[in-house]
PDB file of N, CA and C in Angstrom:
ATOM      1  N   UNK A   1     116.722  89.136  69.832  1.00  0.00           N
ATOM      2  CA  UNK A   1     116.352  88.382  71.011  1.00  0.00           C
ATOM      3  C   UNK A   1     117.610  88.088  71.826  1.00  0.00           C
ATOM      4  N   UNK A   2     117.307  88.118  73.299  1.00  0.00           N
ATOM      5  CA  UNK A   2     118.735  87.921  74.234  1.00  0.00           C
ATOM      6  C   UNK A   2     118.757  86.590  74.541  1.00  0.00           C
ATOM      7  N   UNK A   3     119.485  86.487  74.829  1.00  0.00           N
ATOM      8  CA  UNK A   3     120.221  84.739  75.097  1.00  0.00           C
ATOM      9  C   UNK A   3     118.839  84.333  76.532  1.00  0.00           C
ATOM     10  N   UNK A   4     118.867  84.936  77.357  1.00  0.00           N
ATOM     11  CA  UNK A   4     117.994  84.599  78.438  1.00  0.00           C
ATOM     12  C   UNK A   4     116.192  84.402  77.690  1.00  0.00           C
ATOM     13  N   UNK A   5     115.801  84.981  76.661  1.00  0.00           N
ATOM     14  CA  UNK A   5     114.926  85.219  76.039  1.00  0.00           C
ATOM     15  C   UNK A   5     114.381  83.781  75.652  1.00  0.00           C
ATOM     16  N   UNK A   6     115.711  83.000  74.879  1.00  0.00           N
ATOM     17  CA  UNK A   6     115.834  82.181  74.283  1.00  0.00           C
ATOM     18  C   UNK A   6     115.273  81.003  75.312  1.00  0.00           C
ATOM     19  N   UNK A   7     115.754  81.208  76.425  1.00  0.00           N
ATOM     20  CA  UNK A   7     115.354  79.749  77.338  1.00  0.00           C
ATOM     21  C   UNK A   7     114.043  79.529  77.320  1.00  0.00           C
ATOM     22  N   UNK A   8     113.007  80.656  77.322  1.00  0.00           N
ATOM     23  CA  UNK A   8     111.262  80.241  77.303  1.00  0.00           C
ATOM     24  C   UNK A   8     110.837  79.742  76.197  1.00  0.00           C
ATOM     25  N   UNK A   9     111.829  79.645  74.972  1.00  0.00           N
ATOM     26  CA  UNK A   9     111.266  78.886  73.807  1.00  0.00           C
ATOM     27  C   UNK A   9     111.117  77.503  74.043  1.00  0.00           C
ATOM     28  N   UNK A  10     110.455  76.839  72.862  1.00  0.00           N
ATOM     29  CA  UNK A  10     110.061  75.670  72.987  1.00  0.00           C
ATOM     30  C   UNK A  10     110.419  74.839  71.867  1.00  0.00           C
ATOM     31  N   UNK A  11     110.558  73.720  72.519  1.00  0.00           N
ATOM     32  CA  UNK A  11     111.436  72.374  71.230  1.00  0.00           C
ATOM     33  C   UNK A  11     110.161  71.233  71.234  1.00  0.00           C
ATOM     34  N   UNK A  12     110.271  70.717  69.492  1.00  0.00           N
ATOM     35  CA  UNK A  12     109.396  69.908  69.611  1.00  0.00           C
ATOM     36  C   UNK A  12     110.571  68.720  69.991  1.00  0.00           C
ATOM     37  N   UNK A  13     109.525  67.548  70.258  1.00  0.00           N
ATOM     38  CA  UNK A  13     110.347  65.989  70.161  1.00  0.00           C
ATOM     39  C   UNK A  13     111.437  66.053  69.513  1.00  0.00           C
ATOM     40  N   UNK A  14     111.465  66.005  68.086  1.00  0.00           N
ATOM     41  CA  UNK A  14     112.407  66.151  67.445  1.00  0.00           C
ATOM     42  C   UNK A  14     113.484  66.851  67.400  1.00  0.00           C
ATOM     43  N   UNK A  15     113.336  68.159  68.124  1.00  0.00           N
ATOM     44  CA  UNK A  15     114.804  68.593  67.795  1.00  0.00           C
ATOM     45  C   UNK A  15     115.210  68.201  69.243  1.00  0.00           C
ATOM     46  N   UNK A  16     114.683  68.015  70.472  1.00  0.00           N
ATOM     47  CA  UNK A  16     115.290  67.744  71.786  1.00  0.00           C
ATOM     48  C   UNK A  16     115.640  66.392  71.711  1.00  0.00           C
ATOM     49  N   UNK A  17     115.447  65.428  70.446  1.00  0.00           N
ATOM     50  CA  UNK A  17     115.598  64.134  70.482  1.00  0.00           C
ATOM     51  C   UNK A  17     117.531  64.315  69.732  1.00  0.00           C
ATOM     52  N   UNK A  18     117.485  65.156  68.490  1.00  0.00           N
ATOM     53  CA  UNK A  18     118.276  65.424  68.023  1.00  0.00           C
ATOM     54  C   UNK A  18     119.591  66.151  68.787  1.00  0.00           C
ATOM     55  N   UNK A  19     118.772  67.168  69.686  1.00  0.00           N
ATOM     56  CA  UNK A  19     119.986  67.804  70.245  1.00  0.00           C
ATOM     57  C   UNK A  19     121.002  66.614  71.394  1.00  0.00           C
ATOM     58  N   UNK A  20     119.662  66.136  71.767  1.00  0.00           N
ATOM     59  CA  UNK A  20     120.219  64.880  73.251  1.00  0.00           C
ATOM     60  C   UNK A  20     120.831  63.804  72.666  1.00  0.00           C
ATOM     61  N   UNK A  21     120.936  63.961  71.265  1.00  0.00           N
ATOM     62  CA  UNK A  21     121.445  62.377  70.716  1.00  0.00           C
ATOM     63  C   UNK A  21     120.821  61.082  70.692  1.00  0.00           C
ATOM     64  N   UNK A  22     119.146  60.831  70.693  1.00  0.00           N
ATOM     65  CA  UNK A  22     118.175  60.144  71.541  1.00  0.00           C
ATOM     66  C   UNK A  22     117.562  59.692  69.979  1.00  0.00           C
ATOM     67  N   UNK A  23     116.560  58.474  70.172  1.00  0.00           N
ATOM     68  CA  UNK A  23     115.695  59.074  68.986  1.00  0.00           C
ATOM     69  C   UNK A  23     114.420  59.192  69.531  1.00  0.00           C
ATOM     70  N   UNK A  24     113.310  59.698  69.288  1.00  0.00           N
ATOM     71  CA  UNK A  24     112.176  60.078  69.371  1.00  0.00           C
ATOM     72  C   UNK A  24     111.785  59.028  70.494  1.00  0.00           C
ATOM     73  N   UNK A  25     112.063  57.999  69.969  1.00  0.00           N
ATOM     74  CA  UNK A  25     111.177  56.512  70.780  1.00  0.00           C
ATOM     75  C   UNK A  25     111.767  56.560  72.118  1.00  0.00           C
ATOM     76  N   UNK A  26     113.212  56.878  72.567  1.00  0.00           N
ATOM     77  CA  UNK A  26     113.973  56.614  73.506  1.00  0.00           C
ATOM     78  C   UNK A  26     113.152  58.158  74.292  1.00  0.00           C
ATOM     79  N   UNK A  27     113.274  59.023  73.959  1.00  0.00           N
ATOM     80  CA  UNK A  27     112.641  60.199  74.427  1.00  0.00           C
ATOM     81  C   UNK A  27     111.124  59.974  75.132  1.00  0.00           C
ATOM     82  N   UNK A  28     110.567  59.251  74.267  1.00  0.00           N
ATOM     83  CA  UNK A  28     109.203  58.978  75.001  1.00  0.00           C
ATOM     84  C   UNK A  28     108.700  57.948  75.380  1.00  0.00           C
ATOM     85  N   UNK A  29     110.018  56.936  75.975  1.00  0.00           N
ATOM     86  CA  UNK A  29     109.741  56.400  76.317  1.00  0.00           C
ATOM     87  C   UNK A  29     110.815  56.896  78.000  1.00  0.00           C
ATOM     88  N   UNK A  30     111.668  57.172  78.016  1.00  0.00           N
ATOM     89  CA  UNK A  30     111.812  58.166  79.137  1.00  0.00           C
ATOM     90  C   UNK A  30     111.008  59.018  79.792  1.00  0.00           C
ATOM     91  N   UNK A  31     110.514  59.109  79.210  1.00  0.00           N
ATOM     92  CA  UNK A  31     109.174  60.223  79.479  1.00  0.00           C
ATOM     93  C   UNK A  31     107.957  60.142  80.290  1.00  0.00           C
ATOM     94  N   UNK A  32     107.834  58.325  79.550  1.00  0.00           N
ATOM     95  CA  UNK A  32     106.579  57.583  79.859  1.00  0.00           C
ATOM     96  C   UNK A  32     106.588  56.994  81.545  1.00  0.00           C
ATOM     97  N   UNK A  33     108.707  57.002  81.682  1.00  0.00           N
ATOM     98  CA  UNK A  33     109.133  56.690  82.830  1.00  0.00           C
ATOM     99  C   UNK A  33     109.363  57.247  84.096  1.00  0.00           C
ATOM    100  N   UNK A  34     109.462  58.876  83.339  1.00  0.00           N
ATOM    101  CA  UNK A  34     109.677  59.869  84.435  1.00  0.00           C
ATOM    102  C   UNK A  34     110.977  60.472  84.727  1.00  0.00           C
ATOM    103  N   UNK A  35     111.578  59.521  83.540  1.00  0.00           N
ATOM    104  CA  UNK A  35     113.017  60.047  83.383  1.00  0.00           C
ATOM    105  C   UNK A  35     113.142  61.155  82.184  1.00  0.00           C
ATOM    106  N   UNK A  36     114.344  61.542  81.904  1.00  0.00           N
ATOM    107  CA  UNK A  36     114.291  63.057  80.970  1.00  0.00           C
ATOM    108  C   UNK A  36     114.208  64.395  81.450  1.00  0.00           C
ATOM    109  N   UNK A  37     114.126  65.196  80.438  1.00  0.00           N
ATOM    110  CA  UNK A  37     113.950  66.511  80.753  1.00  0.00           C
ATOM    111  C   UNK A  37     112.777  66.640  80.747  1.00  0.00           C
ATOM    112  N   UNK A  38     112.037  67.737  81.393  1.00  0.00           N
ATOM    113  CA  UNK A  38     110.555  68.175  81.749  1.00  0.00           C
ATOM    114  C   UNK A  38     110.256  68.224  80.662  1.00  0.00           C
ATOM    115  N   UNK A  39     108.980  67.996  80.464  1.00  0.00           N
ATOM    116  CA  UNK A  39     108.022  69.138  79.475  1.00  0.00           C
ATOM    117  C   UNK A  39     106.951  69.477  79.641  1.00  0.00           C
ATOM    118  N   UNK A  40     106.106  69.759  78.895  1.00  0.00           N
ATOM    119  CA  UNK A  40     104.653  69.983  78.837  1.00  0.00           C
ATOM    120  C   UNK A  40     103.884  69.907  77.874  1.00  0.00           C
ATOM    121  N   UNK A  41     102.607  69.646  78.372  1.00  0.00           N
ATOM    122  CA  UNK A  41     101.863  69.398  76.862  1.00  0.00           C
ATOM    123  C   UNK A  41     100.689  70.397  76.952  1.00  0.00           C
ATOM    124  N   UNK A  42     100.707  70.453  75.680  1.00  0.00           N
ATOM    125  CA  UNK A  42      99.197  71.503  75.097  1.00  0.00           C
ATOM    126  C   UNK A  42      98.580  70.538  74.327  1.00  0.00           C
ATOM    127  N   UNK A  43      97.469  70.141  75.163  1.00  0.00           N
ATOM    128  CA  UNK A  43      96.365  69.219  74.388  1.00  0.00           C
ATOM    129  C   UNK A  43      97.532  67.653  73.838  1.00  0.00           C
ATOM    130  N   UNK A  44      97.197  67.331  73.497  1.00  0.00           N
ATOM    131  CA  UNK A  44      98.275  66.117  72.868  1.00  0.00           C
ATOM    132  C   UNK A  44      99.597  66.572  72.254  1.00  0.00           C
ATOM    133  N   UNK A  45      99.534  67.489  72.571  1.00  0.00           N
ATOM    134  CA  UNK A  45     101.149  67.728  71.686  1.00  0.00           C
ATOM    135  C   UNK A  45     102.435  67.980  72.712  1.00  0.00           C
ATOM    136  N   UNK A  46     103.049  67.637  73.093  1.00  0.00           N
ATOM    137  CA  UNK A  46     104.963  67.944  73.552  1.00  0.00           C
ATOM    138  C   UNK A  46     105.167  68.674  73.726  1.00  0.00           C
ATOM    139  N   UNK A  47     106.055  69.482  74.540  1.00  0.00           N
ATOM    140  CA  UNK A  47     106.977  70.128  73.958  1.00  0.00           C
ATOM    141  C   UNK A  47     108.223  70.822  74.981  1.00  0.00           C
ATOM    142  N   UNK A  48     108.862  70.725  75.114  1.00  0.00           N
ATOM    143  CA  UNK A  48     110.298  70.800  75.808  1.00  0.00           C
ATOM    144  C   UNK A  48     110.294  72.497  75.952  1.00  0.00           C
ATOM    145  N   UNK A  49     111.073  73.213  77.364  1.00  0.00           N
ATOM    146  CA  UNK A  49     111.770  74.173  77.168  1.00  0.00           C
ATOM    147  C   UNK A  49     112.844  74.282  77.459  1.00  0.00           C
ATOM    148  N   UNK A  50     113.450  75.235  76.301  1.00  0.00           N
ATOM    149  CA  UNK A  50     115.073  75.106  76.138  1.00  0.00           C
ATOM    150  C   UNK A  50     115.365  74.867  77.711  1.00  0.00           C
ATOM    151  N   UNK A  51     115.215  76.084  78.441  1.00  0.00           N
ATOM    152  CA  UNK A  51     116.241  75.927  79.847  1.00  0.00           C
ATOM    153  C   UNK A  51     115.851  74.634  80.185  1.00  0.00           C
ATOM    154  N   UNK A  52     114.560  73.940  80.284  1.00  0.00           N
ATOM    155  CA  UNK A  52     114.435  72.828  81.036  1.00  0.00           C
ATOM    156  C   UNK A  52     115.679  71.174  80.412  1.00  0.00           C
ATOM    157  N   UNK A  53     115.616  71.749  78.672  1.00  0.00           N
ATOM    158  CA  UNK A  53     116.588  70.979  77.659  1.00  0.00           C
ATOM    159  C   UNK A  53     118.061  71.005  78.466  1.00  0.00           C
ATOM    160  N   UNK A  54     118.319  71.926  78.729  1.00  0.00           N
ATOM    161  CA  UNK A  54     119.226  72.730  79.133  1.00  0.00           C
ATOM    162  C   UNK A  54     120.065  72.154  80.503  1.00  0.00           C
ATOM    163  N   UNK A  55     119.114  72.487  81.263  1.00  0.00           N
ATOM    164  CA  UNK A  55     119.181  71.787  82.603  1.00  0.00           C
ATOM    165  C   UNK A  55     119.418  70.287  82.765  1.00  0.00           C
ATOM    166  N   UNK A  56     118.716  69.546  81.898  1.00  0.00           N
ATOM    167  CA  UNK A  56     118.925  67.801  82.040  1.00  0.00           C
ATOM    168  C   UNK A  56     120.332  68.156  81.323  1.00  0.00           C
ATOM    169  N   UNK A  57     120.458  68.612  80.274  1.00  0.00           N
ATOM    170  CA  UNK A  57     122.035  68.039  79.483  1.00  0.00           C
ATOM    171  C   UNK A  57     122.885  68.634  80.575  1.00  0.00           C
ATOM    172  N   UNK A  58     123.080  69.828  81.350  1.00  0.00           N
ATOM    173  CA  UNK A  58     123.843  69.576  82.678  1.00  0.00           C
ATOM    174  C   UNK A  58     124.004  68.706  83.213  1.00  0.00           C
ATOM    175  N   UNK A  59     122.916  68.171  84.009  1.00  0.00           N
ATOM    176  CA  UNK A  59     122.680  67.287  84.976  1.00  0.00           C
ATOM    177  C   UNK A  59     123.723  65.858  84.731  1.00  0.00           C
ATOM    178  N   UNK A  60     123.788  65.443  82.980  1.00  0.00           N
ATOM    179  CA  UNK A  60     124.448  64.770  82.838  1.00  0.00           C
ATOM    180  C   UNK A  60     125.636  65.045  82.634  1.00  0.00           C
ATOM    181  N   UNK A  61     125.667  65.800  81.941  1.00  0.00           N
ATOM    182  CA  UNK A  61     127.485  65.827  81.379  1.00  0.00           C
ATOM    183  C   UNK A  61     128.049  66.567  82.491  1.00  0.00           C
ATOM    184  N   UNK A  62     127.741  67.264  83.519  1.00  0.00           N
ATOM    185  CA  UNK A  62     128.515  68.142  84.333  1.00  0.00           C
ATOM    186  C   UNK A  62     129.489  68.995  83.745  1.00  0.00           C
ATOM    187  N   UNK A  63     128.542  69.983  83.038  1.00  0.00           N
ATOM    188  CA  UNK A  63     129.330  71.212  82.471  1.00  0.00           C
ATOM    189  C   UNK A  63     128.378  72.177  82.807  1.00  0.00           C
ATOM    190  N   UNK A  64     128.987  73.405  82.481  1.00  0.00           N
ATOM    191  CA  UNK A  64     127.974  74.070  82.965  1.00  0.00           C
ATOM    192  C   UNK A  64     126.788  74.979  82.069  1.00  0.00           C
ATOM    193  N   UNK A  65     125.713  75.269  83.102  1.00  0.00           N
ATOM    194  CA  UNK A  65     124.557  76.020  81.775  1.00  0.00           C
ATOM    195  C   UNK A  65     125.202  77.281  80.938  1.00  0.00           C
ATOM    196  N   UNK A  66     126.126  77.699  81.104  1.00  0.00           N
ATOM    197  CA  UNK A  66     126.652  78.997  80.430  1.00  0.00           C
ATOM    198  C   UNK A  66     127.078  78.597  79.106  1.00  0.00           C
ATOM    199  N   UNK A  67     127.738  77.444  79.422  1.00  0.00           N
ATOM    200  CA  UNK A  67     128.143  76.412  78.125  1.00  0.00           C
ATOM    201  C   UNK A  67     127.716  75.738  77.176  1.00  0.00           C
ATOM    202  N   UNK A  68     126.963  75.152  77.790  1.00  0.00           N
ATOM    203  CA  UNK A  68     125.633  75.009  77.032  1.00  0.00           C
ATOM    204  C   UNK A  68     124.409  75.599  76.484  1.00  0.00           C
ATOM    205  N   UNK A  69     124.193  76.619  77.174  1.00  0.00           N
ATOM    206  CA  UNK A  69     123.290  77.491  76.659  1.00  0.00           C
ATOM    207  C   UNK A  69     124.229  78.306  75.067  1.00  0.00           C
ATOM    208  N   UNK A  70     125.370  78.538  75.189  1.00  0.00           N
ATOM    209  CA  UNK A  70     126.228  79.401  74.590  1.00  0.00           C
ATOM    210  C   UNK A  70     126.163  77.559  73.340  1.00  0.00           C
ATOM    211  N   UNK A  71     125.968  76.874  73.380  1.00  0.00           N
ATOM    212  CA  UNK A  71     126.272  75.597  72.408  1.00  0.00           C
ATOM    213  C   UNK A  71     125.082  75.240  71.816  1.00  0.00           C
ATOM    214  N   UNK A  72     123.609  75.477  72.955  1.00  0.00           N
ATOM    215  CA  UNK A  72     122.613  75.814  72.130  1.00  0.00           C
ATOM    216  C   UNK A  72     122.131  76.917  71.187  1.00  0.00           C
ATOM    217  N   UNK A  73     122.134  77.796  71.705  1.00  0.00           N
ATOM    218  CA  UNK A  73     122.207  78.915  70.596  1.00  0.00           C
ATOM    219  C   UNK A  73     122.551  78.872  69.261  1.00  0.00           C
ATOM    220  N   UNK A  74     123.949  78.201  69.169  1.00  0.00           N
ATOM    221  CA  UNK A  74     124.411  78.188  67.851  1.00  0.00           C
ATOM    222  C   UNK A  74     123.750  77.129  66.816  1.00  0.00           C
ATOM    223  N   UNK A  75     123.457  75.753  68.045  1.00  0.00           N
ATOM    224  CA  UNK A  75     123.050  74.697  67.172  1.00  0.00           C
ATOM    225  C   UNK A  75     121.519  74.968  66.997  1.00  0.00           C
ATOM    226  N   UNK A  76     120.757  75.684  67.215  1.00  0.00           N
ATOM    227  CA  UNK A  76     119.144  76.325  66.945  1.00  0.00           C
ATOM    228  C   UNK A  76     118.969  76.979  66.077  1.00  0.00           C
ATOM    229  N   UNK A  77     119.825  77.635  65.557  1.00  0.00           N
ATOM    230  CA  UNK A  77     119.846  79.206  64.930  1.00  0.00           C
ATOM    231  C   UNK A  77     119.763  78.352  63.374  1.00  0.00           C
ATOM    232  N   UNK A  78     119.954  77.368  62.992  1.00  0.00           N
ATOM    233  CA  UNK A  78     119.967  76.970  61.634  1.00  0.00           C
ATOM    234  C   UNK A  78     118.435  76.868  61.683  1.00  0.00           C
ATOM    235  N   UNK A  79     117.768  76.173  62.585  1.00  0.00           N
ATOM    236  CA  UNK A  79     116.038  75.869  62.805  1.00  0.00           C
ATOM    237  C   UNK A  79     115.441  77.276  62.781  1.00  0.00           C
ATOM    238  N   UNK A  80     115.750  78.149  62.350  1.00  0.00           N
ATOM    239  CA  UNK A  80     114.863  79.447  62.731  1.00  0.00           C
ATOM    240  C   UNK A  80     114.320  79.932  63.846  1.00  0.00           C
ATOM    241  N   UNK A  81     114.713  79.361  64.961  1.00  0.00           N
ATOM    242  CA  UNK A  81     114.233  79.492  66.140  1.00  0.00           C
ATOM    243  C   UNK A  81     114.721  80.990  66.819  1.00  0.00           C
ATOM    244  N   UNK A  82     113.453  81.630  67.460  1.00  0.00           N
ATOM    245  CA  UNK A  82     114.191  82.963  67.916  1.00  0.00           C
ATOM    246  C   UNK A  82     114.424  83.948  66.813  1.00  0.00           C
TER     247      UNK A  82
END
């Protein structure tokens, strides 16, 4: 799978809570606010996509997506993801 491939995957709560440094509660309750990264839901369930993950952790840290995408990758790859 190519790195661009990777961005249409999908994160539950948990690991976008984990990757953002957040815990679950802070996540959805951002969420509830309109703040955070996008997501979407299927029926009651969550779920984040990487680029959209991607895009908010830009937004804050002001680095760039090449960098991060290249920092996600590595930290996913233990989750079986991809």
């Amino acid at each position: 799978m190519h790195a661009y491939e990777r961005e249409e995957q999908f994160m539950t709560e948990r690991e976008v809570a984990q990757f953002l440094n957040r815990s679950v509660k802070t996540l959805r309750n951002d969420r509830s606010l309109g703040r955070g990264p996008k997501f979407v839901k299927f029926g009651r369930t969550v779920r984040y996509r990487l680029a959209d993950v991607l895009a908010y952790a830009n937004s804050r840290t002001g680095g760039t997506i090449a960098a991060l995408l290249a920092y996600m990758i590595d930290w996913i790859e233990p989750f079986g993801v991809g």
